[in-house]
PDB file of N, CA and C in Angstrom:
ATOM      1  N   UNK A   1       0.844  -1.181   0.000  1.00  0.00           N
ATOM      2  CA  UNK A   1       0.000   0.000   0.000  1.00  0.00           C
ATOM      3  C   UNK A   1       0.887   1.242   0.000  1.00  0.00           C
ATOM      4  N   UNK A   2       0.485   2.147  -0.618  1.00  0.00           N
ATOM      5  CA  UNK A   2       1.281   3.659  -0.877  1.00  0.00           C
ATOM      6  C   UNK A   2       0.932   4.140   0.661  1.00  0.00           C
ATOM      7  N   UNK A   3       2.183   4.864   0.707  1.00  0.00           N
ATOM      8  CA  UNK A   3       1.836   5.826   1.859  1.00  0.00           C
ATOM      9  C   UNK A   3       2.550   7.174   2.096  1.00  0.00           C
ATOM     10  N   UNK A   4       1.919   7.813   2.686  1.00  0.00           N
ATOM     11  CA  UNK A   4       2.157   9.240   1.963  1.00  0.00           C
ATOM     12  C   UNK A   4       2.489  10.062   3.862  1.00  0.00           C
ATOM     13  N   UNK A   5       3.383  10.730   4.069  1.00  0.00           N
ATOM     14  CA  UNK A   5       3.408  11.632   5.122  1.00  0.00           C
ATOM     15  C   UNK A   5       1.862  12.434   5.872  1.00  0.00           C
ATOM     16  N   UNK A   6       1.729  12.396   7.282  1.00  0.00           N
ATOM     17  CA  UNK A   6       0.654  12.662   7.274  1.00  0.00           C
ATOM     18  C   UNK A   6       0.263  13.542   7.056  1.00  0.00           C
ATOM     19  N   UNK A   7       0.416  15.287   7.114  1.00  0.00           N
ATOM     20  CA  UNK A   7       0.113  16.127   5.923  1.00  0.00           C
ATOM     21  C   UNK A   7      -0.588  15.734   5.042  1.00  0.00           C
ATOM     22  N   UNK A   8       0.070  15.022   3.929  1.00  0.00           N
ATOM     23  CA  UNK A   8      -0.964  15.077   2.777  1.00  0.00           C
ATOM     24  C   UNK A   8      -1.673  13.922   3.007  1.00  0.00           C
ATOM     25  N   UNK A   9      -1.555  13.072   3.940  1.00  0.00           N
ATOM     26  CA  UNK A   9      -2.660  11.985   4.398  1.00  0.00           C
ATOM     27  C   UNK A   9      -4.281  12.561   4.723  1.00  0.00           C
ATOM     28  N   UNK A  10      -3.910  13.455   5.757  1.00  0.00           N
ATOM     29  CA  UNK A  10      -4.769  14.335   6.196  1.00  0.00           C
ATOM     30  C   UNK A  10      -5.905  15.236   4.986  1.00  0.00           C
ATOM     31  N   UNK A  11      -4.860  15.797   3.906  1.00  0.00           N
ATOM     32  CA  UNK A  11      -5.625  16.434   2.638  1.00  0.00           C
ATOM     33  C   UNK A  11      -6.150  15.662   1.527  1.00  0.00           C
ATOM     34  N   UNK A  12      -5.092  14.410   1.415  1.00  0.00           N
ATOM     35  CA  UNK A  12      -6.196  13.898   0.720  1.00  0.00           C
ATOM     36  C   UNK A  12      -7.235  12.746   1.511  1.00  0.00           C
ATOM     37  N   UNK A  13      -7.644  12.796   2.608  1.00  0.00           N
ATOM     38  CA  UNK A  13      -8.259  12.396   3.138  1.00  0.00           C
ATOM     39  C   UNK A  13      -9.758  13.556   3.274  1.00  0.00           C
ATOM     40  N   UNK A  14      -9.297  14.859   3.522  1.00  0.00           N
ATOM     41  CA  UNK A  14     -10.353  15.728   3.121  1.00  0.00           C
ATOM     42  C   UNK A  14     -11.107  16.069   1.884  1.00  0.00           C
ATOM     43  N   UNK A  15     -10.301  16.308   1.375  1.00  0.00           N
ATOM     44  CA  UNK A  15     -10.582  16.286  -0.422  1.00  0.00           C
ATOM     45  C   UNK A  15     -11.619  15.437  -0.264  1.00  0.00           C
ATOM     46  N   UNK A  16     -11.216  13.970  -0.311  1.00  0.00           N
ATOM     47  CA  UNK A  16     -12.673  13.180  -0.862  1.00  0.00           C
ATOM     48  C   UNK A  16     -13.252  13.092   0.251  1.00  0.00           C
ATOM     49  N   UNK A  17     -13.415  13.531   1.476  1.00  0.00           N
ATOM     50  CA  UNK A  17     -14.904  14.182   1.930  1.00  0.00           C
ATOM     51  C   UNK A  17     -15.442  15.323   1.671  1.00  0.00           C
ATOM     52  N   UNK A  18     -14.734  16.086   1.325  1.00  0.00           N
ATOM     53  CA  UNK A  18     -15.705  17.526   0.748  1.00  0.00           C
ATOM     54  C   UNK A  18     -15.958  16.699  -0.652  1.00  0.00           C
ATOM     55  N   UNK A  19     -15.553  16.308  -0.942  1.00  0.00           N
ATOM     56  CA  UNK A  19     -16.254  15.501  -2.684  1.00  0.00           C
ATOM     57  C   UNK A  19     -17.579  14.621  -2.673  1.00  0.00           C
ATOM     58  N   UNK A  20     -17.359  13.683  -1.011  1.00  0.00           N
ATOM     59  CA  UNK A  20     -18.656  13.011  -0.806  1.00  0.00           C
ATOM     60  C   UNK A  20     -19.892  14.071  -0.575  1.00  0.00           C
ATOM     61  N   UNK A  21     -19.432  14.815   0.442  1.00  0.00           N
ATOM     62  CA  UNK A  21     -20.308  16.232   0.924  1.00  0.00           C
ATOM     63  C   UNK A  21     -21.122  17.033  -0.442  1.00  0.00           C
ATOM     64  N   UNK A  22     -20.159  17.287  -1.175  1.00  0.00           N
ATOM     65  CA  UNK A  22     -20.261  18.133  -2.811  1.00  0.00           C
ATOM     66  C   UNK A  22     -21.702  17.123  -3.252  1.00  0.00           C
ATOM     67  N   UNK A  23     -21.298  15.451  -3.281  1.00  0.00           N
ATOM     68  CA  UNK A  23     -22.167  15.159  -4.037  1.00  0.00           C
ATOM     69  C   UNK A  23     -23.141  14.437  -3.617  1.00  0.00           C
ATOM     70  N   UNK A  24     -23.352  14.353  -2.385  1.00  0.00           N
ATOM     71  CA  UNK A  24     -24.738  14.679  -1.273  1.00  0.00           C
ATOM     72  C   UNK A  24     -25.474  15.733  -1.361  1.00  0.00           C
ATOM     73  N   UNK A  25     -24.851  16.810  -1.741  1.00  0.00           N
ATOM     74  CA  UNK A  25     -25.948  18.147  -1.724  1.00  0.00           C
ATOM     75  C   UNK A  25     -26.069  17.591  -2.877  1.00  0.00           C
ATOM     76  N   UNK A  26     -25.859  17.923  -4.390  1.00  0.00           N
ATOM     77  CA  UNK A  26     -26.309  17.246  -5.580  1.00  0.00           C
ATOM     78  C   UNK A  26     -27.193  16.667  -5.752  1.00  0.00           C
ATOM     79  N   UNK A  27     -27.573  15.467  -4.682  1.00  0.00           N
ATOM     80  CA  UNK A  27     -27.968  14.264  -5.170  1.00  0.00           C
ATOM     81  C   UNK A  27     -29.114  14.393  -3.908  1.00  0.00           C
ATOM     82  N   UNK A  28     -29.953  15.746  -3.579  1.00  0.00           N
ATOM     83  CA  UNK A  28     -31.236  15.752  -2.666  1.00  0.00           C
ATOM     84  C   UNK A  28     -32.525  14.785  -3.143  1.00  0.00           C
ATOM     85  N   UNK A  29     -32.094  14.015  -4.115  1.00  0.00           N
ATOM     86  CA  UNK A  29     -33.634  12.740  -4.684  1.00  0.00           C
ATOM     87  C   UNK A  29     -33.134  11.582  -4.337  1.00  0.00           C
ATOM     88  N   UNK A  30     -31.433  11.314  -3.399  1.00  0.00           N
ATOM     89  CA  UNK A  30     -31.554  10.276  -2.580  1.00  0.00           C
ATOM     90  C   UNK A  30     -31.916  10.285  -1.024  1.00  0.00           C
ATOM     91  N   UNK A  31     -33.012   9.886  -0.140  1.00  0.00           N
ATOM     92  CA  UNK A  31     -33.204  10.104   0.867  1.00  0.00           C
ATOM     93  C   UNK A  31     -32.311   9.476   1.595  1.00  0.00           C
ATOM     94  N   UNK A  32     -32.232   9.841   3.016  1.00  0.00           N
ATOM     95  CA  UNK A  32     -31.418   9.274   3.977  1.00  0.00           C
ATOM     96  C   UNK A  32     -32.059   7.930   3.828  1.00  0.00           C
ATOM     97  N   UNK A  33     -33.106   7.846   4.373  1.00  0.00           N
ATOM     98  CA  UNK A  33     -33.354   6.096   4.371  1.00  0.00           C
ATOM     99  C   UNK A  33     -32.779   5.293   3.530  1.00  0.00           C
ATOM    100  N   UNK A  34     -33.314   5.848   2.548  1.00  0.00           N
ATOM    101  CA  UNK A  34     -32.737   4.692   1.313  1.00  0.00           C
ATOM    102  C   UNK A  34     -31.239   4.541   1.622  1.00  0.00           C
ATOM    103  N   UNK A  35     -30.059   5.450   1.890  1.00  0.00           N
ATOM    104  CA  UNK A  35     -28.291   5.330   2.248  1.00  0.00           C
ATOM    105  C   UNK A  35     -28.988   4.327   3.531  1.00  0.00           C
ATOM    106  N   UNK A  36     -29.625   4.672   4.178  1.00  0.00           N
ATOM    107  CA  UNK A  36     -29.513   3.701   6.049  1.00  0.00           C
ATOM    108  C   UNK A  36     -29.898   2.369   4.693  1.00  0.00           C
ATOM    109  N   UNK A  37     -30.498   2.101   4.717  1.00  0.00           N
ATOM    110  CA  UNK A  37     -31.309   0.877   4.058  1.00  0.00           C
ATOM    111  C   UNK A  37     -30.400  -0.011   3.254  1.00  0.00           C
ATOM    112  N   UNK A  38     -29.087   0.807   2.486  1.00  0.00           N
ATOM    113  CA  UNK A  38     -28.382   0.395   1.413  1.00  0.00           C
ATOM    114  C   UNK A  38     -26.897   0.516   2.039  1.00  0.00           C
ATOM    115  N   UNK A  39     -26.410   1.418   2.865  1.00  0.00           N
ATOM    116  CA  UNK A  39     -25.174   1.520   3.022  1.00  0.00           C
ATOM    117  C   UNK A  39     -24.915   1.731   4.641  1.00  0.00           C
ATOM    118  N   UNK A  40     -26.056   1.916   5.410  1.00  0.00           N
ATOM    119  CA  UNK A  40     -26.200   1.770   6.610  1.00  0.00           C
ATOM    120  C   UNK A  40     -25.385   3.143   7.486  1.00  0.00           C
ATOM    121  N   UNK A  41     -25.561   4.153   6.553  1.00  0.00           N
ATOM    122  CA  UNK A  41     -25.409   5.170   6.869  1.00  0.00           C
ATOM    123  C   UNK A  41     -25.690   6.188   6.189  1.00  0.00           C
ATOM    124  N   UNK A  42     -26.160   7.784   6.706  1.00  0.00           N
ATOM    125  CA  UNK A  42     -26.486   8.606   5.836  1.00  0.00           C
ATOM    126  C   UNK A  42     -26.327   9.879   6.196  1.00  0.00           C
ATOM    127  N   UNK A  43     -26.621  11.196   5.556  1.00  0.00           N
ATOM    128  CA  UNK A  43     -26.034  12.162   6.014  1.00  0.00           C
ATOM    129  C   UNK A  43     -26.084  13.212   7.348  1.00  0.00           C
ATOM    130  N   UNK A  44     -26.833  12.554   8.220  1.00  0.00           N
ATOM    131  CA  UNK A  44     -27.172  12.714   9.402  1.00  0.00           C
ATOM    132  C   UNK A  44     -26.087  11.722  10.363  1.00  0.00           C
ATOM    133  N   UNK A  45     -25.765  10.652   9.666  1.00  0.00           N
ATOM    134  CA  UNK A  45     -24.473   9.785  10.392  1.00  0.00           C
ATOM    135  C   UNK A  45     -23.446  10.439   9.919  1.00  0.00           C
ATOM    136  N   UNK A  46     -22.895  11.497   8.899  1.00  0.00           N
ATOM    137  CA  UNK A  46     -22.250  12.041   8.677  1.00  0.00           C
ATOM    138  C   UNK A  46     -21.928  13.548   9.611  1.00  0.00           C
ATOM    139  N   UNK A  47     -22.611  14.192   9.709  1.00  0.00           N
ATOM    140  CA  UNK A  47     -22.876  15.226  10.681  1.00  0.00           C
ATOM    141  C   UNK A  47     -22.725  14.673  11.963  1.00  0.00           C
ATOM    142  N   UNK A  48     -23.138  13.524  12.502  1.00  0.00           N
ATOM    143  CA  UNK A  48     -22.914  12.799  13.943  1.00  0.00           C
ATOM    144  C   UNK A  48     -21.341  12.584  14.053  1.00  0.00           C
ATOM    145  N   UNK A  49     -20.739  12.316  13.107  1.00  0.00           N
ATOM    146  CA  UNK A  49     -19.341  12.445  13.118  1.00  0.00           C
ATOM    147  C   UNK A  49     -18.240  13.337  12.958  1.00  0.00           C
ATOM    148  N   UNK A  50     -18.914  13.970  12.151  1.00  0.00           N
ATOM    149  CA  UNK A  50     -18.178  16.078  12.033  1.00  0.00           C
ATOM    150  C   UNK A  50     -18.013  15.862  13.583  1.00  0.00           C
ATOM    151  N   UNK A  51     -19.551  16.273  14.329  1.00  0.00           N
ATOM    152  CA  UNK A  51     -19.656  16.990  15.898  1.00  0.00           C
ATOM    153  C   UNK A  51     -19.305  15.977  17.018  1.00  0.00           C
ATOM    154  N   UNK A  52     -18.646  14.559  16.594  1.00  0.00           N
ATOM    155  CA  UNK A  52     -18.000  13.790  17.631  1.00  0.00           C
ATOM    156  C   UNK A  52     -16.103  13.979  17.048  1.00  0.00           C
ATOM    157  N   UNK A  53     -15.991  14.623  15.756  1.00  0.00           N
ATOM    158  CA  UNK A  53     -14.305  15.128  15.753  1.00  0.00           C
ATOM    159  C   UNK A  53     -14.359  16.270  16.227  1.00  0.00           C
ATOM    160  N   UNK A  54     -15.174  16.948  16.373  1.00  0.00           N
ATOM    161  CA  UNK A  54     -15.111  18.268  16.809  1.00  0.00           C
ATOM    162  C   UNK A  54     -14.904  17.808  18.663  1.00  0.00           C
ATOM    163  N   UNK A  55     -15.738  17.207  19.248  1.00  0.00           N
ATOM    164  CA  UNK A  55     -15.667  17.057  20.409  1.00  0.00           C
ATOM    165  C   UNK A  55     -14.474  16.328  20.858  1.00  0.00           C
ATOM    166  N   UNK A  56     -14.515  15.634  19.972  1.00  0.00           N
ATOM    167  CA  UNK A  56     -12.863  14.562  20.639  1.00  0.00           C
ATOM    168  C   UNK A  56     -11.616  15.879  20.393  1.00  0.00           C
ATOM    169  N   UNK A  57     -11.709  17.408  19.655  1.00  0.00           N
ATOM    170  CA  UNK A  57     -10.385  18.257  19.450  1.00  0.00           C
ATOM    171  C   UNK A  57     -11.035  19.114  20.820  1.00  0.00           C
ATOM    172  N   UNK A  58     -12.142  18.733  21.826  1.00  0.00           N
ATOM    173  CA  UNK A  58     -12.855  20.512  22.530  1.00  0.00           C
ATOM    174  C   UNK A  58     -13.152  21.375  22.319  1.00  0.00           C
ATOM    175  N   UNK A  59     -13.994  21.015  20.897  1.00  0.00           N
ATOM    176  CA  UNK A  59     -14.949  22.278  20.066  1.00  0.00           C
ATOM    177  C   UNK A  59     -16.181  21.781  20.127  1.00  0.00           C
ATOM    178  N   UNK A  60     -16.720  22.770  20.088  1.00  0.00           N
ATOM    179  CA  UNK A  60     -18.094  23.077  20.905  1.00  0.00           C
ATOM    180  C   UNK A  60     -19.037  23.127  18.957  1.00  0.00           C
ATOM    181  N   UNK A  61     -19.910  22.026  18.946  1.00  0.00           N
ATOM    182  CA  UNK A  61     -20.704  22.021  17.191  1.00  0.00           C
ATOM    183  C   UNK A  61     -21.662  21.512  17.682  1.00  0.00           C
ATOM    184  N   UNK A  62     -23.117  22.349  17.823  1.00  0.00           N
ATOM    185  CA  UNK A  62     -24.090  21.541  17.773  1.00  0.00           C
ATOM    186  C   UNK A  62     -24.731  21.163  16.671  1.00  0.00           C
ATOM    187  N   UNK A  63     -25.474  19.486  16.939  1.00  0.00           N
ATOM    188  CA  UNK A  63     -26.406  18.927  16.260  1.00  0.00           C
ATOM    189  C   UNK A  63     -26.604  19.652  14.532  1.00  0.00           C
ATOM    190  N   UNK A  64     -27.438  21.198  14.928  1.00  0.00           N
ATOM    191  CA  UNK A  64     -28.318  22.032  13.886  1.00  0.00           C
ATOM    192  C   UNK A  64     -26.816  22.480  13.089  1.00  0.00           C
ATOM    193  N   UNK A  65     -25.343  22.816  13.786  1.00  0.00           N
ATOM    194  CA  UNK A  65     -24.461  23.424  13.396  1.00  0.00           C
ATOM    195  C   UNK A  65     -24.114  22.028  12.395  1.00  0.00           C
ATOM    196  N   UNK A  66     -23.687  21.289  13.167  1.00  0.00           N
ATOM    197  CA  UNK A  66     -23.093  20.266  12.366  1.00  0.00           C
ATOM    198  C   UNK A  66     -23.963  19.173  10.910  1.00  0.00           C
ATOM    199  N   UNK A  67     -24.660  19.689  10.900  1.00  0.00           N
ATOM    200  CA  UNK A  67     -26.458  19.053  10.287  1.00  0.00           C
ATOM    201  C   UNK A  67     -25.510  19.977   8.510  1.00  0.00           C
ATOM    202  N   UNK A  68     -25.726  21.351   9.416  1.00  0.00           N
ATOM    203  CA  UNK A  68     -25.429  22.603   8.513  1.00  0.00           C
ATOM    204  C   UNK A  68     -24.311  22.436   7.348  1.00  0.00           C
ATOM    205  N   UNK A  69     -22.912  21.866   8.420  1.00  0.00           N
ATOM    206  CA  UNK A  69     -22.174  21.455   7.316  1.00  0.00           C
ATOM    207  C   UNK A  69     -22.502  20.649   6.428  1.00  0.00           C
ATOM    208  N   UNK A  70     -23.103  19.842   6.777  1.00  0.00           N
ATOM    209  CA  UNK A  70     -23.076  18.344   5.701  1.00  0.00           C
ATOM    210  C   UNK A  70     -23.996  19.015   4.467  1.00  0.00           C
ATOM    211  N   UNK A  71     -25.447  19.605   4.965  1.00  0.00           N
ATOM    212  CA  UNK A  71     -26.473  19.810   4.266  1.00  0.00           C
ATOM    213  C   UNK A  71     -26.198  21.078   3.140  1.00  0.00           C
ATOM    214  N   UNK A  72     -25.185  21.946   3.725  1.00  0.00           N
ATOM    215  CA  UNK A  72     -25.545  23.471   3.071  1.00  0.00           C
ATOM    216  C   UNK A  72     -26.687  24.429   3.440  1.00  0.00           C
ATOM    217  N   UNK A  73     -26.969  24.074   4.616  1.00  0.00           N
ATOM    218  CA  UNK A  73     -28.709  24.791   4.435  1.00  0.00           C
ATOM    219  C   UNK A  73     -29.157  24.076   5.841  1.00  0.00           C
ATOM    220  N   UNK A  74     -29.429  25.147   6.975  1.00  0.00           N
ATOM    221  CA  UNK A  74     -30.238  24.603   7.716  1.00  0.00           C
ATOM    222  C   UNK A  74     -31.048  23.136   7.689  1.00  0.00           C
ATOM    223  N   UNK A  75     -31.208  22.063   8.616  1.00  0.00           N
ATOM    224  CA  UNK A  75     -31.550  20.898   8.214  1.00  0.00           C
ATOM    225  C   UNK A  75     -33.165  21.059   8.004  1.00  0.00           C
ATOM    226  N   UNK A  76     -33.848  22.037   8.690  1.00  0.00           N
ATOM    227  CA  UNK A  76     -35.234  21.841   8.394  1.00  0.00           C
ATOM    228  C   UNK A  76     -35.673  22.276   6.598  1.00  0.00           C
ATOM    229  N   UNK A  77     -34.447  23.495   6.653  1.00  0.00           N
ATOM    230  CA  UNK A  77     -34.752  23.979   5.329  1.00  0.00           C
ATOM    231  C   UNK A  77     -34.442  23.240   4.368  1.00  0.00           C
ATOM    232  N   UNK A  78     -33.469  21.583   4.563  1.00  0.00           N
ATOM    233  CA  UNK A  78     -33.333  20.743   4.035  1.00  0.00           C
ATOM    234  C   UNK A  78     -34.421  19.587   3.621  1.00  0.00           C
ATOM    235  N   UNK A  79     -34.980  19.376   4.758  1.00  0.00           N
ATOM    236  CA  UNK A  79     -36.320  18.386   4.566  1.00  0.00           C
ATOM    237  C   UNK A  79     -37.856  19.188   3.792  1.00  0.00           C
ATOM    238  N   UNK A  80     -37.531  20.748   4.294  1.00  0.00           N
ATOM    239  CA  UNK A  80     -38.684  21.044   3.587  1.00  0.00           C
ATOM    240  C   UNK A  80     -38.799  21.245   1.771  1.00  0.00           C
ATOM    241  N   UNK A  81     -37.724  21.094   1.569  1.00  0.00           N
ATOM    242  CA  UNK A  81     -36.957  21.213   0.483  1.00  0.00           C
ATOM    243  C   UNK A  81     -37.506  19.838  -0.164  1.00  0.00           C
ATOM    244  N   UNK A  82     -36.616  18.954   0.120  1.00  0.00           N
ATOM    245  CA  UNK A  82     -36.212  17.260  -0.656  1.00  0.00           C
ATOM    246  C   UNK A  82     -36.706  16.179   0.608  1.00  0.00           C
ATOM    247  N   UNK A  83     -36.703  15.783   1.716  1.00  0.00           N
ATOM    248  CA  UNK A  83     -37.685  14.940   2.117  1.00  0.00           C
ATOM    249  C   UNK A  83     -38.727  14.213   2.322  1.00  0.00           C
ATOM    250  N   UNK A  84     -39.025  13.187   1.808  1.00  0.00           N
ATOM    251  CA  UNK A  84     -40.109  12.946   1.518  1.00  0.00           C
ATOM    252  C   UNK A  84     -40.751  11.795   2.785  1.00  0.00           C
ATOM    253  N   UNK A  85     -41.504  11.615   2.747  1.00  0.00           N
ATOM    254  CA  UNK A  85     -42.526  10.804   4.111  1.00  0.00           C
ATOM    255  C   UNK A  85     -41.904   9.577   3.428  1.00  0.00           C
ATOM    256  N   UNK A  86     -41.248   8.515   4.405  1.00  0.00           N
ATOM    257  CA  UNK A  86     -40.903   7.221   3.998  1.00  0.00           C
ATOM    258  C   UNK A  86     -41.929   6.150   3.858  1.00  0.00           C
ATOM    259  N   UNK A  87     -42.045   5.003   2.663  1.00  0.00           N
ATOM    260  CA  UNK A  87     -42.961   4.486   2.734  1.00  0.00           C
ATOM    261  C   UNK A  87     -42.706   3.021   3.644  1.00  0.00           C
ATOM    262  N   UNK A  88     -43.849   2.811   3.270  1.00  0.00           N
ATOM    263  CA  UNK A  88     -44.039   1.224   4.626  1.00  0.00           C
ATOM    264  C   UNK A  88     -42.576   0.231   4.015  1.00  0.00           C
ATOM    265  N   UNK A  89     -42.505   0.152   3.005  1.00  0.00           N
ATOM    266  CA  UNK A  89     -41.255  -0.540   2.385  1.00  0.00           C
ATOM    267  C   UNK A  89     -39.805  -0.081   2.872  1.00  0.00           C
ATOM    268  N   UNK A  90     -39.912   1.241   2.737  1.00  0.00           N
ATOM    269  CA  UNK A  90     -38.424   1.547   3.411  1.00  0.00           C
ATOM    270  C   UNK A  90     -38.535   1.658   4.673  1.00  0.00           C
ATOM    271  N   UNK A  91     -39.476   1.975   5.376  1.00  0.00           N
ATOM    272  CA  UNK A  91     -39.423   1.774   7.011  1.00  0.00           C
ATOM    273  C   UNK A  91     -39.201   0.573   7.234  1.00  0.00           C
ATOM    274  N   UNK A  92     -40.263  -0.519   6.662  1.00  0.00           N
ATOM    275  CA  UNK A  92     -39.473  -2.105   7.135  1.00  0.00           C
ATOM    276  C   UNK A  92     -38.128  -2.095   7.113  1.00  0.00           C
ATOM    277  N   UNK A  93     -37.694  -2.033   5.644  1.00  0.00           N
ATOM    278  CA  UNK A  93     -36.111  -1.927   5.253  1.00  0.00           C
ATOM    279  C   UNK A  93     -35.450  -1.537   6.634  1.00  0.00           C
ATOM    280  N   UNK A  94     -35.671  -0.686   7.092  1.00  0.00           N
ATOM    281  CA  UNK A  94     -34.830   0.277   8.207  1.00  0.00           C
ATOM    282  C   UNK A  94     -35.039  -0.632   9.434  1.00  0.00           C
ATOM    283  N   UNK A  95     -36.427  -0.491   9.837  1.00  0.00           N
ATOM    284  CA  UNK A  95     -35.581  -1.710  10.558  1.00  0.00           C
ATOM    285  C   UNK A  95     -35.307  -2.831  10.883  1.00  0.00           C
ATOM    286  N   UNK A  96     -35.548  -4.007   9.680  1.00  0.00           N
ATOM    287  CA  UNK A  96     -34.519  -5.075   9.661  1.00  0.00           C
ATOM    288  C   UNK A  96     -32.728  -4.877  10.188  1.00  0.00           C
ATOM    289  N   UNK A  97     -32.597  -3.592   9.653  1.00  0.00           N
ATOM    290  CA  UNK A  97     -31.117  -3.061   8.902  1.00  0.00           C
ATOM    291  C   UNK A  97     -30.495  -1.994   9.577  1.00  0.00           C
ATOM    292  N   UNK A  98     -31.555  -1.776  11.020  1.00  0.00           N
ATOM    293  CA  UNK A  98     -30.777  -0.572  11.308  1.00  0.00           C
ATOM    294  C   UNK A  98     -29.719  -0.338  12.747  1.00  0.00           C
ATOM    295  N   UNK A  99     -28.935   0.609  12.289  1.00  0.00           N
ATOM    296  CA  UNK A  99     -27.890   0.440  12.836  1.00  0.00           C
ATOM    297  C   UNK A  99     -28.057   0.957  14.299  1.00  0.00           C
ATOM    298  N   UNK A 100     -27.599   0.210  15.094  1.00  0.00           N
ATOM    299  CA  UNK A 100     -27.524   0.689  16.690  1.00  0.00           C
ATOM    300  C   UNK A 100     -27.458   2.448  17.221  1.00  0.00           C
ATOM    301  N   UNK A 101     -28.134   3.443  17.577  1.00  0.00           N
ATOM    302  CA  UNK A 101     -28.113   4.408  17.783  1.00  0.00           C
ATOM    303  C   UNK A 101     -29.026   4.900  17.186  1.00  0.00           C
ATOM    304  N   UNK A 102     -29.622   4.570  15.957  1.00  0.00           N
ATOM    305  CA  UNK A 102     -30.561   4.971  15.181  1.00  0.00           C
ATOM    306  C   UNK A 102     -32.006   4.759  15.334  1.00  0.00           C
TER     307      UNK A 102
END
């Protein structure tokens, strides 16, 4: 395996999360469920993890703050936007499939 000094470990380790981030906002006609349902995580497990690196450095990100990064846009102004009411199919899906905390 290549390995690179951590510096640029670190950047290109960011890079392709602002790239995942980039193409999450893009892509508001995939719902979270459907990622929980298919990949067992989604962009609300993404934001749960921004504001638990933030806490593990002693920075202070709440929930709505950290929601913010992932989304671009306030999270309500996100659902009122592209959210749609999940149907009986993907709620089963969820929870056969769902992940502890959720």
């Amino acid at each position: 395996m290549k390995t690179f000094d951590p510096q640029t470990t670190l950047e290109l380790e960011a890079a392709a999360f602002r790239r995942l981030v980039d193409h999450l906002r893009s892509r508001p006609d995939v719902q979270n469920i459907d990622m929980m349902n298919l990949a067992g995580f989604c962009r609300n497990c993404l934001s749960g993890w921004i504001a638990d690196a933030a806490k593990d450095k002693g920075l202070e990100l709440s929930k709505d703050e950290s929601r913010e990064i992932i989304y671009g846009m306030p999270y309500q102004e996100w659902q009122a936007r592209h959210q749609k009411e999940a149907n009986a199919e993907q709620q089963t899906a969820f929870q056969k499939s769902r992940p502890s905390g959720h």
